[in-house]
Protein backbone atom coordinates (compact mmCIF):
# COMPACT_ATOMS: atom_id res chain seq x y z
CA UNK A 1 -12.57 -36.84 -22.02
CA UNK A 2 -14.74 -33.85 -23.05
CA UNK A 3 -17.71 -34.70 -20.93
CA UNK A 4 -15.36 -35.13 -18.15
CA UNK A 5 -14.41 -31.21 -19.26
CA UNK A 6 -11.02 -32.78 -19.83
CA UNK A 7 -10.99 -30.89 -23.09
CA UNK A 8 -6.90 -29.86 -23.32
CA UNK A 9 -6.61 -33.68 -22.86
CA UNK A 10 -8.73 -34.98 -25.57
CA UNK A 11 -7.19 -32.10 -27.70
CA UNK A 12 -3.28 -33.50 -26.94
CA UNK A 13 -4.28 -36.69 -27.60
CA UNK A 14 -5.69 -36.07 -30.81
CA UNK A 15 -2.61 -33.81 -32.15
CA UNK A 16 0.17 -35.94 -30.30
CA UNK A 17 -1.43 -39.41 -31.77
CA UNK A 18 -0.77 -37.97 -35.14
CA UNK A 19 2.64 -36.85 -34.39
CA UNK A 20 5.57 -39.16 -35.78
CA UNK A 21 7.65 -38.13 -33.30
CA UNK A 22 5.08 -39.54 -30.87
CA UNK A 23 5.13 -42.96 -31.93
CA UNK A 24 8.10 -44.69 -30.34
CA UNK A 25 6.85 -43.32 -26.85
CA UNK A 26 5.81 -45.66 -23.99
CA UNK A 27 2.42 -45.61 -22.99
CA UNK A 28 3.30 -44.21 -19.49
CA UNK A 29 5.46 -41.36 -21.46
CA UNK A 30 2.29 -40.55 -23.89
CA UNK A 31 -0.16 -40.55 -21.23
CA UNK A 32 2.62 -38.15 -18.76
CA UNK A 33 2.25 -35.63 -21.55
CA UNK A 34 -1.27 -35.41 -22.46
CA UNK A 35 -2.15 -35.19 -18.62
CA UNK A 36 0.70 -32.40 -18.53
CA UNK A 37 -1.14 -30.57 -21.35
CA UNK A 38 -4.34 -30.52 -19.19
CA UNK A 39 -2.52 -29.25 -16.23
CA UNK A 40 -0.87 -26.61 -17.93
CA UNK A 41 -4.01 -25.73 -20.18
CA UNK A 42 -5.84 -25.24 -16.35
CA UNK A 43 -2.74 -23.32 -15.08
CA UNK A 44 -3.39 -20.65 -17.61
CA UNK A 45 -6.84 -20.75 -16.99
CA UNK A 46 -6.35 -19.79 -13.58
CA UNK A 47 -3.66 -17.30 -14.05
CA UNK A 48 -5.90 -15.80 -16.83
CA UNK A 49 -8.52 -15.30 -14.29
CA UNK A 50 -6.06 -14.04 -11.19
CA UNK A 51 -4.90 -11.61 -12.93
CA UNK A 52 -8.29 -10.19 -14.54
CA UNK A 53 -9.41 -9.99 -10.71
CA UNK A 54 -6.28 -7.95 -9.87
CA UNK A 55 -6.93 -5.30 -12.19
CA UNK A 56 -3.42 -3.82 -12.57
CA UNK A 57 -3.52 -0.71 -14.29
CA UNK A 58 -0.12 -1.22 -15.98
CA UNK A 59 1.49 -5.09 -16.73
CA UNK A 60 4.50 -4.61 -14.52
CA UNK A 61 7.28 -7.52 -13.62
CA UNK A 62 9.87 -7.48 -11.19
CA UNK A 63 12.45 -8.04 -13.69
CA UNK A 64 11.50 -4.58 -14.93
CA UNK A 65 12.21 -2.58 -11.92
CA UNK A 66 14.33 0.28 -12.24
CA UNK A 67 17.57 0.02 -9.72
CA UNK A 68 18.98 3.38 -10.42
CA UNK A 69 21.26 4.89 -7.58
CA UNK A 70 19.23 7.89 -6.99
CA UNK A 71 16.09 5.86 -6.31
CA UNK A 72 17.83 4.49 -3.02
CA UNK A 73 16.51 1.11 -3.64
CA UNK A 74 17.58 -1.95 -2.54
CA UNK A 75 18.19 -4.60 -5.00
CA UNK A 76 18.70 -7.10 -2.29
CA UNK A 77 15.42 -6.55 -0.09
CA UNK A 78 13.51 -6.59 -3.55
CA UNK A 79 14.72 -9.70 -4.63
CA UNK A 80 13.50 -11.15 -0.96
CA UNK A 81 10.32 -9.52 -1.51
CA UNK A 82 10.08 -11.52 -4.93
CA UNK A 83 10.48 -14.77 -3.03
CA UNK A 84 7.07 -14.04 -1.68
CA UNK A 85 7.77 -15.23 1.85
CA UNK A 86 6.21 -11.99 3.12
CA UNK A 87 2.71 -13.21 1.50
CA UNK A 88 3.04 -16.43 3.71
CA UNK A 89 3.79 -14.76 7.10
CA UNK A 90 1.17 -12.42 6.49
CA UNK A 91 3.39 -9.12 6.29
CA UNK A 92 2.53 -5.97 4.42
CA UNK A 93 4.50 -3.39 2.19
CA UNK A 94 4.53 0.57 2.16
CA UNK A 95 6.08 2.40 -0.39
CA UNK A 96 6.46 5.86 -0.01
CA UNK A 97 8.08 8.62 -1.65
CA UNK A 98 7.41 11.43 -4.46
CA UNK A 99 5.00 11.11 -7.44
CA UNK A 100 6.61 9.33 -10.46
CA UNK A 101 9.10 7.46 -8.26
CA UNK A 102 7.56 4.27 -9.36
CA UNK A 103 6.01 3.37 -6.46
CA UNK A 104 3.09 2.06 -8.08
CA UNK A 105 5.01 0.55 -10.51
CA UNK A 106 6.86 -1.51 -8.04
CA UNK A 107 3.74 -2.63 -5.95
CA UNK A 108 1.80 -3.75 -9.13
CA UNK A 109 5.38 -6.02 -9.81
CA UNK A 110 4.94 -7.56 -6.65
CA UNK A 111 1.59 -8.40 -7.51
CA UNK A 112 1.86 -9.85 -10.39
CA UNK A 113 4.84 -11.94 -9.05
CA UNK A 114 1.99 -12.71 -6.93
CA UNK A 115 -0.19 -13.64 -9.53
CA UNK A 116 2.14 -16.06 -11.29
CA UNK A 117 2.77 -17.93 -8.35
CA UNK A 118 -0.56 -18.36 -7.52
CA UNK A 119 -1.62 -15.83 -5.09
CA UNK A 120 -4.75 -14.07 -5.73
CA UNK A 121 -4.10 -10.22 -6.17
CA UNK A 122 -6.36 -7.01 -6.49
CA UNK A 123 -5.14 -3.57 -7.32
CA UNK A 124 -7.32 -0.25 -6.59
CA UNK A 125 -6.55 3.22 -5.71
CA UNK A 126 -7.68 4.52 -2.41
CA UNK A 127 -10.34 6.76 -3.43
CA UNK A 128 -11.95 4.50 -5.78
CA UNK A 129 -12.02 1.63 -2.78
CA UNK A 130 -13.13 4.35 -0.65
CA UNK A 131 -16.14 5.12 -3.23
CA UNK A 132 -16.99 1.54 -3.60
CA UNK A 133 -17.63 1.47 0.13
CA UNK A 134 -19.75 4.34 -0.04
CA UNK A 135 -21.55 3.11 -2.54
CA UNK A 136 -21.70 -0.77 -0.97
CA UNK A 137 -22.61 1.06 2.21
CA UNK A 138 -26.00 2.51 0.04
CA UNK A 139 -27.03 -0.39 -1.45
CA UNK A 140 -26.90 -3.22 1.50
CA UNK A 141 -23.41 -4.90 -0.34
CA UNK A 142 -21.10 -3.73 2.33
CA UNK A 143 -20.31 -6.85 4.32
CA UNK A 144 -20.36 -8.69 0.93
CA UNK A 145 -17.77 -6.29 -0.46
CA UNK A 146 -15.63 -6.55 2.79
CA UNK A 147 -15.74 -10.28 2.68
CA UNK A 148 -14.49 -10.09 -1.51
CA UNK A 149 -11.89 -7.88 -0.39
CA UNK A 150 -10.53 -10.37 2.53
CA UNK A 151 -10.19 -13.09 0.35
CA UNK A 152 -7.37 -11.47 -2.12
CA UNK A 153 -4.02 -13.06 -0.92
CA UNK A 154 -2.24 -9.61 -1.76
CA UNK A 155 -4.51 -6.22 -1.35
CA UNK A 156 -2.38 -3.11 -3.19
CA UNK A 157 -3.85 -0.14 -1.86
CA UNK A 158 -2.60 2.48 -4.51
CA UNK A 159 -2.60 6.82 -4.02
CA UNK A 160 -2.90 6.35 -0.03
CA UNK A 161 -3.22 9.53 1.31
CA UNK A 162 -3.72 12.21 -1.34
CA UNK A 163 -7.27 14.00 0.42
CA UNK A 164 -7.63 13.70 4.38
CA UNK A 165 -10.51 10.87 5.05
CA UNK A 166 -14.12 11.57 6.18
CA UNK A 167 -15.02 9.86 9.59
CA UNK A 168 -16.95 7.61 8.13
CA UNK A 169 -14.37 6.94 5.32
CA UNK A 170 -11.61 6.63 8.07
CA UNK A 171 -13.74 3.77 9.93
CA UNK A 172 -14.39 1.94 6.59
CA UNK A 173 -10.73 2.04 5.51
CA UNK A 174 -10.55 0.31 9.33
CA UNK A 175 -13.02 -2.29 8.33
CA UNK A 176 -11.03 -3.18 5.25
CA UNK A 177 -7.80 -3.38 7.06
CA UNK A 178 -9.41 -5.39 10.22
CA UNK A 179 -10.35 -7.85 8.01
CA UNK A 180 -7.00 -8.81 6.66
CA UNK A 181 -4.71 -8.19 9.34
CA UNK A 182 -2.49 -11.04 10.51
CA UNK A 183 -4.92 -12.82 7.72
CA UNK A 184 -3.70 -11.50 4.36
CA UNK A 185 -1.27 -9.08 3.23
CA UNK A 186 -1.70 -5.57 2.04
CA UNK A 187 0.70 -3.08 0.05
CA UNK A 188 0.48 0.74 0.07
CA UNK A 189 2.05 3.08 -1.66
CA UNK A 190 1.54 7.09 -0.51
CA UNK A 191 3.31 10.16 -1.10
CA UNK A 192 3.17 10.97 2.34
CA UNK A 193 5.60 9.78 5.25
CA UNK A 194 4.00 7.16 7.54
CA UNK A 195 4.79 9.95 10.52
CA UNK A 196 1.63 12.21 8.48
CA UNK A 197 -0.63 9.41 8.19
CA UNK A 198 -2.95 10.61 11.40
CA UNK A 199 -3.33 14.01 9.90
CA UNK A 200 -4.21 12.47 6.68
CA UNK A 201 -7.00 9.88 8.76
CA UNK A 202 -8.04 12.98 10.76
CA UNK A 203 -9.91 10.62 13.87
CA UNK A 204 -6.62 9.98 15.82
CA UNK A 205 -8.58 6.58 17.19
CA UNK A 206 -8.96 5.59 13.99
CA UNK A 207 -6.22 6.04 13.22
CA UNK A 208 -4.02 4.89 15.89
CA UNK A 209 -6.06 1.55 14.89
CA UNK A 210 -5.29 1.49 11.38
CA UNK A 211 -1.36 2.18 11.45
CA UNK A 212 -1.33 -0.32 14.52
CA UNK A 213 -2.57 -3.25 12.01
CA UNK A 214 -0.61 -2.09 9.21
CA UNK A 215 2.58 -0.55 9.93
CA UNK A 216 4.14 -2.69 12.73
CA UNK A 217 4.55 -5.94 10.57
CA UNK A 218 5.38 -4.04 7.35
CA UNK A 219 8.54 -3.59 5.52
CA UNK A 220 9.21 -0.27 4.87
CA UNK A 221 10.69 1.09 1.81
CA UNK A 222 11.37 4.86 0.83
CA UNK A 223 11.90 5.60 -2.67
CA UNK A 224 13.82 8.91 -3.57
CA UNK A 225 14.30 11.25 -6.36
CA UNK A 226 13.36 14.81 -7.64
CA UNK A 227 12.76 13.53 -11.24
CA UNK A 228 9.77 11.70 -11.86
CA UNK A 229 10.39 7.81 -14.13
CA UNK A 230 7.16 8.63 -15.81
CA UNK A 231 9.29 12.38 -17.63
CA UNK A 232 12.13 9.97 -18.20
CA UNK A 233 9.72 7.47 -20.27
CA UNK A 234 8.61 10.63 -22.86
CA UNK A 235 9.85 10.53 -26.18
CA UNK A 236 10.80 13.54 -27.86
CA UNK A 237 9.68 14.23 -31.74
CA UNK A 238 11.16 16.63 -33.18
């Protein structure tokens, strides 16, 4: 079992032969559980690994979401969005709203729904991607970058919109985007309304490109509140 790298196998076998409660099994019931071992033991394996490659920067859940009234949330549309259906017809997510109004929060919980159910997920903020590309762009690793990014089931494309875009960075945002549309699906999350996204992409082409393979198959979702979750979080020592 080990040299077929059956290893969780030969390990259940080993503690499960010893176990008394064990004995009186069949040998189609003992051999259903150390195969379910190995499957399970390779389940976490590749959950372990999805969600290394996705990078969250906090471990949110859905289950953890915050439905308060003055966030103007709906409960109902999230718990759709938890069914993942919107990963297998492709769609995309933008969350907008002020800072601290979770919006991160809730795109990393979709992500790691994502995760757990095995979809392949990657989070970044814009302006790191946007570095990256530079960066790929210098040293010959663009299309290989491009073609790492396209693969990711779920793309969460965090702080969208905080510094208007360079040309060039405007036409590699486009690249990333052309790649996955009506391929794979993407989630944003920006402070500003989708109506300022050409001032914030500057090249109306561009653009007009971009929001045309993001926005029209997307569900929509506009968080409110003045008070930001993050203040609510602090605890006070006196």
């Amino acid at each position: 079992m080990c040299q077929m790298r059956l290893s969780a196998m030969a390990r259940s076998l080993e503690t499960r032969s010893s176990n008394p409660d064990h004995q009186s099994l069949s040998h189609d019931e003992f051999v259903g559980l150390i195969v379910d071992d190995e499957w399970m033991s390779r389940e976490n394996k590749r959950l372990k690994s999805r969600l290394k490659a996705a990078k969250f920067k906090v471990p949110a859940l859905p289950a953890e979401i915050n439905y308060d009234k003055k966030r103007g949330l709906n409960k109902s549309l999230m718990m759709e969005l938890t069914t993942l259906k919107w990963i297998a017809n492709r769609q995309n997510i933008i969350l907008t709203g002020p800072t601290g109004a979770g919006k991160s929060f809730i795109a990393q919980a979709l992500g790691h729904q994502a995760c757990l159910k095995g979809f392949g997920s990657h989070y970044v903020r814009l302006s790191k991607l946007l570095n990256e590309l530079f960066v790929a762009r210098a040293d010959g690793s663009y299309n290989k970058l491009l073609a790492r990014l396209a693969k990711f089931d779920v793309l969460i494309l965090d702080d969208w919109g905080l510094a208007r875009l360079k040309e060039q960075e405007a036409q590699d945002l486009l690249d990333v985007i052309e790649e996955r549309a009506e391929i794979k699906s993407t989630i944003i999350t920006s402070q500003l309304s989708i109506k300022d996204w050409h001032e914030f992409i500057g090249n109306q082409t561009l653009a007009d490109a971009i929001l045309d393979r993001v926005v029209h198959n997307a569900y929509k979702i506009n968080l409110q509140g003045k008070d930001s979750l993050r203040k609510e979080k602090e605890v006070v020592i006196n």
